[in-house]
PDB file of N, CA and C in Angstrom:
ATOM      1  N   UNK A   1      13.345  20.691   9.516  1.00  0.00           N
ATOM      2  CA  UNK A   1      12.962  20.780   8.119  1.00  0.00           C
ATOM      3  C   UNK A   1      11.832  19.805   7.794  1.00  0.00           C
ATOM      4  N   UNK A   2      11.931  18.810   8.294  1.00  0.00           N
ATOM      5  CA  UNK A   2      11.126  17.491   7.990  1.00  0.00           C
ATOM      6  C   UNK A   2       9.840  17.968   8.085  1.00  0.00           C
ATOM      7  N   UNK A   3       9.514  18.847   9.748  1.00  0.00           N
ATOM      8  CA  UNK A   3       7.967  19.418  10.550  1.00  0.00           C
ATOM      9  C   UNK A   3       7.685  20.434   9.269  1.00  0.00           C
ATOM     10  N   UNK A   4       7.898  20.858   8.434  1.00  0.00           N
ATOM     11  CA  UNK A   4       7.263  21.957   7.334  1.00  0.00           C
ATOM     12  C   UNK A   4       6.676  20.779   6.657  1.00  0.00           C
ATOM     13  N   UNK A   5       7.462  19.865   5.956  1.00  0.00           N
ATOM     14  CA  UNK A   5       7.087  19.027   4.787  1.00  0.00           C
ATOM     15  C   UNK A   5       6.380  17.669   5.424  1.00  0.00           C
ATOM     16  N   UNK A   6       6.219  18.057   6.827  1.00  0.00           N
ATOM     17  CA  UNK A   6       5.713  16.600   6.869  1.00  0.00           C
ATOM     18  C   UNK A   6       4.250  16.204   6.760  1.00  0.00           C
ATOM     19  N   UNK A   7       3.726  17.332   6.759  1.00  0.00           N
ATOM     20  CA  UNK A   7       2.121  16.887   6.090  1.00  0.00           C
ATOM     21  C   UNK A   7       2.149  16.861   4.650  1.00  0.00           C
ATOM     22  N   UNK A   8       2.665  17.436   3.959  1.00  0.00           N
ATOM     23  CA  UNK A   8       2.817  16.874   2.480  1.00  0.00           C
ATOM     24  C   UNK A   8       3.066  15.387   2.070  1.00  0.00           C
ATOM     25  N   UNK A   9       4.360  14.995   2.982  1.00  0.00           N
ATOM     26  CA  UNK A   9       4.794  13.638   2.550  1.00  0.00           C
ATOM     27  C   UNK A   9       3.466  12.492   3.327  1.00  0.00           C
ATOM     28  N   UNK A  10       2.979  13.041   4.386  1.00  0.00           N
ATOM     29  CA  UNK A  10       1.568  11.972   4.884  1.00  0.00           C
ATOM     30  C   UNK A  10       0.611  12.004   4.195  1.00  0.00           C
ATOM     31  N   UNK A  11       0.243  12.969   3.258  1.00  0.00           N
ATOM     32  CA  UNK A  11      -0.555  12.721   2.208  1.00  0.00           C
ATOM     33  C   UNK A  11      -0.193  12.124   0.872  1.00  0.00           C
ATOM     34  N   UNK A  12       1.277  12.120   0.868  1.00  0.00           N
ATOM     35  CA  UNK A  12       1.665  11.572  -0.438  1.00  0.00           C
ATOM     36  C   UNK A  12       1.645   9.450   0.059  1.00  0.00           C
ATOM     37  N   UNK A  13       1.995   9.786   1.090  1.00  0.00           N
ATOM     38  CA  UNK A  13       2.010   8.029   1.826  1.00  0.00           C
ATOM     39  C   UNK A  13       0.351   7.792   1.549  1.00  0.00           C
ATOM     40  N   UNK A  14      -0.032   8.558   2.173  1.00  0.00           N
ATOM     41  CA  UNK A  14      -1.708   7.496   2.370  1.00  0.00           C
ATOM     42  C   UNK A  14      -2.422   8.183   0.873  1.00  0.00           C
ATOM     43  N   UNK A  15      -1.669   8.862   0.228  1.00  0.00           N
ATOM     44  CA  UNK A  15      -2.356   8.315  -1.552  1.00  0.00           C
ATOM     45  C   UNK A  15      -1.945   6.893  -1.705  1.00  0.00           C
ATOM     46  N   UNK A  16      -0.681   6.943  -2.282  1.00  0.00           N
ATOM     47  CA  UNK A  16       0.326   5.672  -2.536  1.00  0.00           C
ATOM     48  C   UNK A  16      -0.195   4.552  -1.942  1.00  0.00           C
ATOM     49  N   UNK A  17      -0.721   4.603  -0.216  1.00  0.00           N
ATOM     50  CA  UNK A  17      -1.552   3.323  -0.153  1.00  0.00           C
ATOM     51  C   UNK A  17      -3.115   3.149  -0.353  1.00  0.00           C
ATOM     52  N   UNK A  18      -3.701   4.116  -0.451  1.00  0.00           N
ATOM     53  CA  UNK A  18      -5.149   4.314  -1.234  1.00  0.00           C
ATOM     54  C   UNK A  18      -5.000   3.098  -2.425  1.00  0.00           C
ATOM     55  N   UNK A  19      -3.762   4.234  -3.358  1.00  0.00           N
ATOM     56  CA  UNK A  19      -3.191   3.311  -4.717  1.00  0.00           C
ATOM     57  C   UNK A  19      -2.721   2.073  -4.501  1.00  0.00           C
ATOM     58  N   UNK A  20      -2.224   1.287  -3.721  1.00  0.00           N
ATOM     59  CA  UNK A  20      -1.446   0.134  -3.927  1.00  0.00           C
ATOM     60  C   UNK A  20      -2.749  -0.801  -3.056  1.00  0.00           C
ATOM     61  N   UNK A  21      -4.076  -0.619  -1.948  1.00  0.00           N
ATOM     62  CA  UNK A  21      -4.770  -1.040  -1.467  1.00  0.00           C
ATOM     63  C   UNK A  21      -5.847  -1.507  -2.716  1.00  0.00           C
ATOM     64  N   UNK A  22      -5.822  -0.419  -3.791  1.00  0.00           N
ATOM     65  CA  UNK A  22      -6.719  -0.355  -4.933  1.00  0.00           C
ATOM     66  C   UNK A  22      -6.080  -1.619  -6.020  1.00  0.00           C
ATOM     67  N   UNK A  23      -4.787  -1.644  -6.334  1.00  0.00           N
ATOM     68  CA  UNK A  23      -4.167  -2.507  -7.026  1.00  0.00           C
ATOM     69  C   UNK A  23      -4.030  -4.132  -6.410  1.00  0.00           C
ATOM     70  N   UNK A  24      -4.658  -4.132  -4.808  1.00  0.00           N
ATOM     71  CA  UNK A  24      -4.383  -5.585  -4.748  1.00  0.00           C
ATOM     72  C   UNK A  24      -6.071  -5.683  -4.521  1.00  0.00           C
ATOM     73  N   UNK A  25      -6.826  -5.344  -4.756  1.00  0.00           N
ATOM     74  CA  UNK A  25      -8.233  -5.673  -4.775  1.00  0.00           C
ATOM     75  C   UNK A  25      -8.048  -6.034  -6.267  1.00  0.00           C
ATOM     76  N   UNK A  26      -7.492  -5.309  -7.040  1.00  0.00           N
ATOM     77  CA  UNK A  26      -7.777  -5.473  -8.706  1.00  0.00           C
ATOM     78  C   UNK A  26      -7.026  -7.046  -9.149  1.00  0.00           C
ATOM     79  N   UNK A  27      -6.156  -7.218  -7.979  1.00  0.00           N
ATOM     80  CA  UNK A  27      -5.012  -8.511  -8.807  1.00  0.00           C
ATOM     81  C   UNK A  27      -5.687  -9.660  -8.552  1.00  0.00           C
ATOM     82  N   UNK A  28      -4.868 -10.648  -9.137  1.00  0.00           N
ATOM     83  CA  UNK A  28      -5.399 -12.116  -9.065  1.00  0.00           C
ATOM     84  C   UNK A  28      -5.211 -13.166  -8.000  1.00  0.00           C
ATOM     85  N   UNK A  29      -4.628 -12.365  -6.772  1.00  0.00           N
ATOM     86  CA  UNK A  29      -4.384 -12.964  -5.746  1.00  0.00           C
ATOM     87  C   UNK A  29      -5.855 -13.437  -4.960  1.00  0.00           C
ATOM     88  N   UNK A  30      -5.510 -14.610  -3.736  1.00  0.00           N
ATOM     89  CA  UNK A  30      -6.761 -15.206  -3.335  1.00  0.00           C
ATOM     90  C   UNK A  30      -7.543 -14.497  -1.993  1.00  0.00           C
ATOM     91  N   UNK A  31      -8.753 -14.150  -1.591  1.00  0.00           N
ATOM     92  CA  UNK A  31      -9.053 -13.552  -0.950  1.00  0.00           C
ATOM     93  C   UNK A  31      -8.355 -13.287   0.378  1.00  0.00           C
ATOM     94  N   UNK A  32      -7.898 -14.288   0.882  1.00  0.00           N
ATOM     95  CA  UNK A  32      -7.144 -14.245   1.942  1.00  0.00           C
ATOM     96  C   UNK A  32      -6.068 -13.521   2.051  1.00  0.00           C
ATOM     97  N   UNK A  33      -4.864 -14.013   0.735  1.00  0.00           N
ATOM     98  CA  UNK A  33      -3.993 -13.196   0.454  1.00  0.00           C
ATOM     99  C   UNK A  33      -4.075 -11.339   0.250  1.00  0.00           C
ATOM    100  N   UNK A  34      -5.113 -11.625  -0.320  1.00  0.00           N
ATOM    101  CA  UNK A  34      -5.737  -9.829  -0.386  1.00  0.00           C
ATOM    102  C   UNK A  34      -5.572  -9.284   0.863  1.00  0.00           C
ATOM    103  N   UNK A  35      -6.468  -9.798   1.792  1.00  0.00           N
ATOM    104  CA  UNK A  35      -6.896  -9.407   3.120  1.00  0.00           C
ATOM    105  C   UNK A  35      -5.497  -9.176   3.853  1.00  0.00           C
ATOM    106  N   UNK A  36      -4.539  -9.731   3.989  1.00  0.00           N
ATOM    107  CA  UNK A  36      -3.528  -9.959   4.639  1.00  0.00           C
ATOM    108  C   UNK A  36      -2.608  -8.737   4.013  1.00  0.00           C
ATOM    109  N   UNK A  37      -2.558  -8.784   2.536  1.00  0.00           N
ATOM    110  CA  UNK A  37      -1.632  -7.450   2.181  1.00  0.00           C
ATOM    111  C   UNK A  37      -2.031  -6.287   2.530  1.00  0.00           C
ATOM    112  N   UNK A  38      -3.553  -6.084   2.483  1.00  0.00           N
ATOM    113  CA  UNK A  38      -4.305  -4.738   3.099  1.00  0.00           C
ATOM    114  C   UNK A  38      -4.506  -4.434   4.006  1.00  0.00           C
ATOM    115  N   UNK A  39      -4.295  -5.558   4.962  1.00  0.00           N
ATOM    116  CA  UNK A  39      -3.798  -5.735   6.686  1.00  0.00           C
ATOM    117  C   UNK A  39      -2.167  -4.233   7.092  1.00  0.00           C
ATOM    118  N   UNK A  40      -1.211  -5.609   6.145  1.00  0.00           N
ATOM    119  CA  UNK A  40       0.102  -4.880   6.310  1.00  0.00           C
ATOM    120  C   UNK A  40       0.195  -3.634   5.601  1.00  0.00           C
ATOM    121  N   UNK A  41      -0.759  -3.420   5.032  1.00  0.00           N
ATOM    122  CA  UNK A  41      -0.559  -1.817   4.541  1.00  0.00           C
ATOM    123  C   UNK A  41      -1.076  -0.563   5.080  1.00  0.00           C
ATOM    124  N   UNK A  42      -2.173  -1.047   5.972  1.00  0.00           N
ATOM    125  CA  UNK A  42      -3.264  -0.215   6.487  1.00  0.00           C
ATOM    126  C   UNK A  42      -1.999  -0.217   7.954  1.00  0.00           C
ATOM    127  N   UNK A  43      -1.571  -1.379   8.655  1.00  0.00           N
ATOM    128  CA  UNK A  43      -0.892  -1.226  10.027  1.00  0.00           C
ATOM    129  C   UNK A  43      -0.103  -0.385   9.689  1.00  0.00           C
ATOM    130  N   UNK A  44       1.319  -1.081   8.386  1.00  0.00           N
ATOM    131  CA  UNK A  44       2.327  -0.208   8.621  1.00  0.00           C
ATOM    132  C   UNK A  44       2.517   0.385   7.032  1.00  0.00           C
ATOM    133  N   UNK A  45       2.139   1.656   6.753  1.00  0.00           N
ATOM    134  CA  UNK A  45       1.741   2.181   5.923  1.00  0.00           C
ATOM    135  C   UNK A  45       3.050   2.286   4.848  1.00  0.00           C
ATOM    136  N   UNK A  46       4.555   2.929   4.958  1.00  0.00           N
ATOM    137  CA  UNK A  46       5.362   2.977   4.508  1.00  0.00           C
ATOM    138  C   UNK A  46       5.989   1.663   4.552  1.00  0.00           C
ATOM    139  N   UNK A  47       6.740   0.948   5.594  1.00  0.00           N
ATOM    140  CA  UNK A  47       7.326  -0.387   5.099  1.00  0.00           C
ATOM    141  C   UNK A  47       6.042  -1.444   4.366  1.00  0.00           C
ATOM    142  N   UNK A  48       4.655  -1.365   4.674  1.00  0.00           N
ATOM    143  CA  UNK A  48       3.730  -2.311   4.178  1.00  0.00           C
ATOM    144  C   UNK A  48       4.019  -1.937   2.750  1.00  0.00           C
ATOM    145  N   UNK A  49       3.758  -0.553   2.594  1.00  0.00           N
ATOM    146  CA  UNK A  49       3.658  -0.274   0.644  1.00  0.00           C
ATOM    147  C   UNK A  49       4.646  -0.839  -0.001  1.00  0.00           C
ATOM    148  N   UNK A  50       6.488  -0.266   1.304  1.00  0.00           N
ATOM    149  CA  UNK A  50       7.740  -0.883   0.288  1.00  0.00           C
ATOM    150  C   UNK A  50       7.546  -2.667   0.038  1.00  0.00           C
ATOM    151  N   UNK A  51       7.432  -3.139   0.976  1.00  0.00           N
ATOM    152  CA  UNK A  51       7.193  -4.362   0.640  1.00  0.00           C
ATOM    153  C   UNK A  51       6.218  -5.206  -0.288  1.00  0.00           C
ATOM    154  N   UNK A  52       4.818  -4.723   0.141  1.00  0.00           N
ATOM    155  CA  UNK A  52       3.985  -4.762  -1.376  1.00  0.00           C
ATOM    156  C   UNK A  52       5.005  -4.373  -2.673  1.00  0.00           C
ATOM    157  N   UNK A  53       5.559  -3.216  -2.758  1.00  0.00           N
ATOM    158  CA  UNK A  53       5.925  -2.666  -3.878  1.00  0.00           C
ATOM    159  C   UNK A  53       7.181  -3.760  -4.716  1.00  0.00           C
ATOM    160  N   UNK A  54       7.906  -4.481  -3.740  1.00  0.00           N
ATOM    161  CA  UNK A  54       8.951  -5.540  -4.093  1.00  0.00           C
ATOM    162  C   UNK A  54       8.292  -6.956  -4.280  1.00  0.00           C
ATOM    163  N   UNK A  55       7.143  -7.299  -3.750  1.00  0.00           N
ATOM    164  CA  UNK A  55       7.026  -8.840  -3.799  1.00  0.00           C
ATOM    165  C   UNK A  55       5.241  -9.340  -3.550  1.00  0.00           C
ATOM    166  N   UNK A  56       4.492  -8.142  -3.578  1.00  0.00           N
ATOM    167  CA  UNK A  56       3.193  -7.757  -3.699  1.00  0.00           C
ATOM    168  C   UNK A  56       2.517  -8.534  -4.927  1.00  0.00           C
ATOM    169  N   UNK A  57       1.198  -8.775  -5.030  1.00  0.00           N
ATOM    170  CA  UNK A  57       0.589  -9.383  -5.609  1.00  0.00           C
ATOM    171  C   UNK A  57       0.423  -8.496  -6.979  1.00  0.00           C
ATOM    172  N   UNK A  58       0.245  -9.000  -8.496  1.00  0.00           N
ATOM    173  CA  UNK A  58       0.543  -7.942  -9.544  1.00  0.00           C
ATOM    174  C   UNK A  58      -1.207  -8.122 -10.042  1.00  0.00           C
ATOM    175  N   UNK A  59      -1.775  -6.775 -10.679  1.00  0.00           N
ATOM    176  CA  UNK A  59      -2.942  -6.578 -11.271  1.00  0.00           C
ATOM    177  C   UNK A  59      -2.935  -7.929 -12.177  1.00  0.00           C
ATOM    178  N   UNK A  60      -4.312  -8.551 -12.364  1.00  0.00           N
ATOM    179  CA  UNK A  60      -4.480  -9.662 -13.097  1.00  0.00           C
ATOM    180  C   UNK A  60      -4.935  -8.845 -14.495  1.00  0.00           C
ATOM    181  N   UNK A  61      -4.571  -7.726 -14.767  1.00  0.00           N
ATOM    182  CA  UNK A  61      -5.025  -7.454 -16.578  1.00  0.00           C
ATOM    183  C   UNK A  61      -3.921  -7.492 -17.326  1.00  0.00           C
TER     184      UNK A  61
END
């Protein structure tokens, strides 16, 4: 079941990190820190996002 839906859900992952790669460029975190979250998101795409998503750097607006 998974092999039908599973190109749907790989495009819904690498939006979500498009989106969450876009939200830590925008936040107030320090360049380094940036670099390092967009590290772990780009390697490991699903646990990088969940983890961004719990303790990730927040938009500075």
């Amino acid at each position: 079941m998974l092999g039908e839906y599973g190109g749907i859900f790989g495009i819904i992952i690498l939006a979500l990190d498009i989106w969450a790669i876009l939200k830590i460029v925008q936040s107030g975190a320090s360049t380094g820190n940036k670099v390092l979250w967009i590290l772990l998101i780009v390697l490991l795409p699903v646990i990088g996002l969940i983890i961004w998503a719990l303790v990730g750097p927040r938009s500075s607006s």
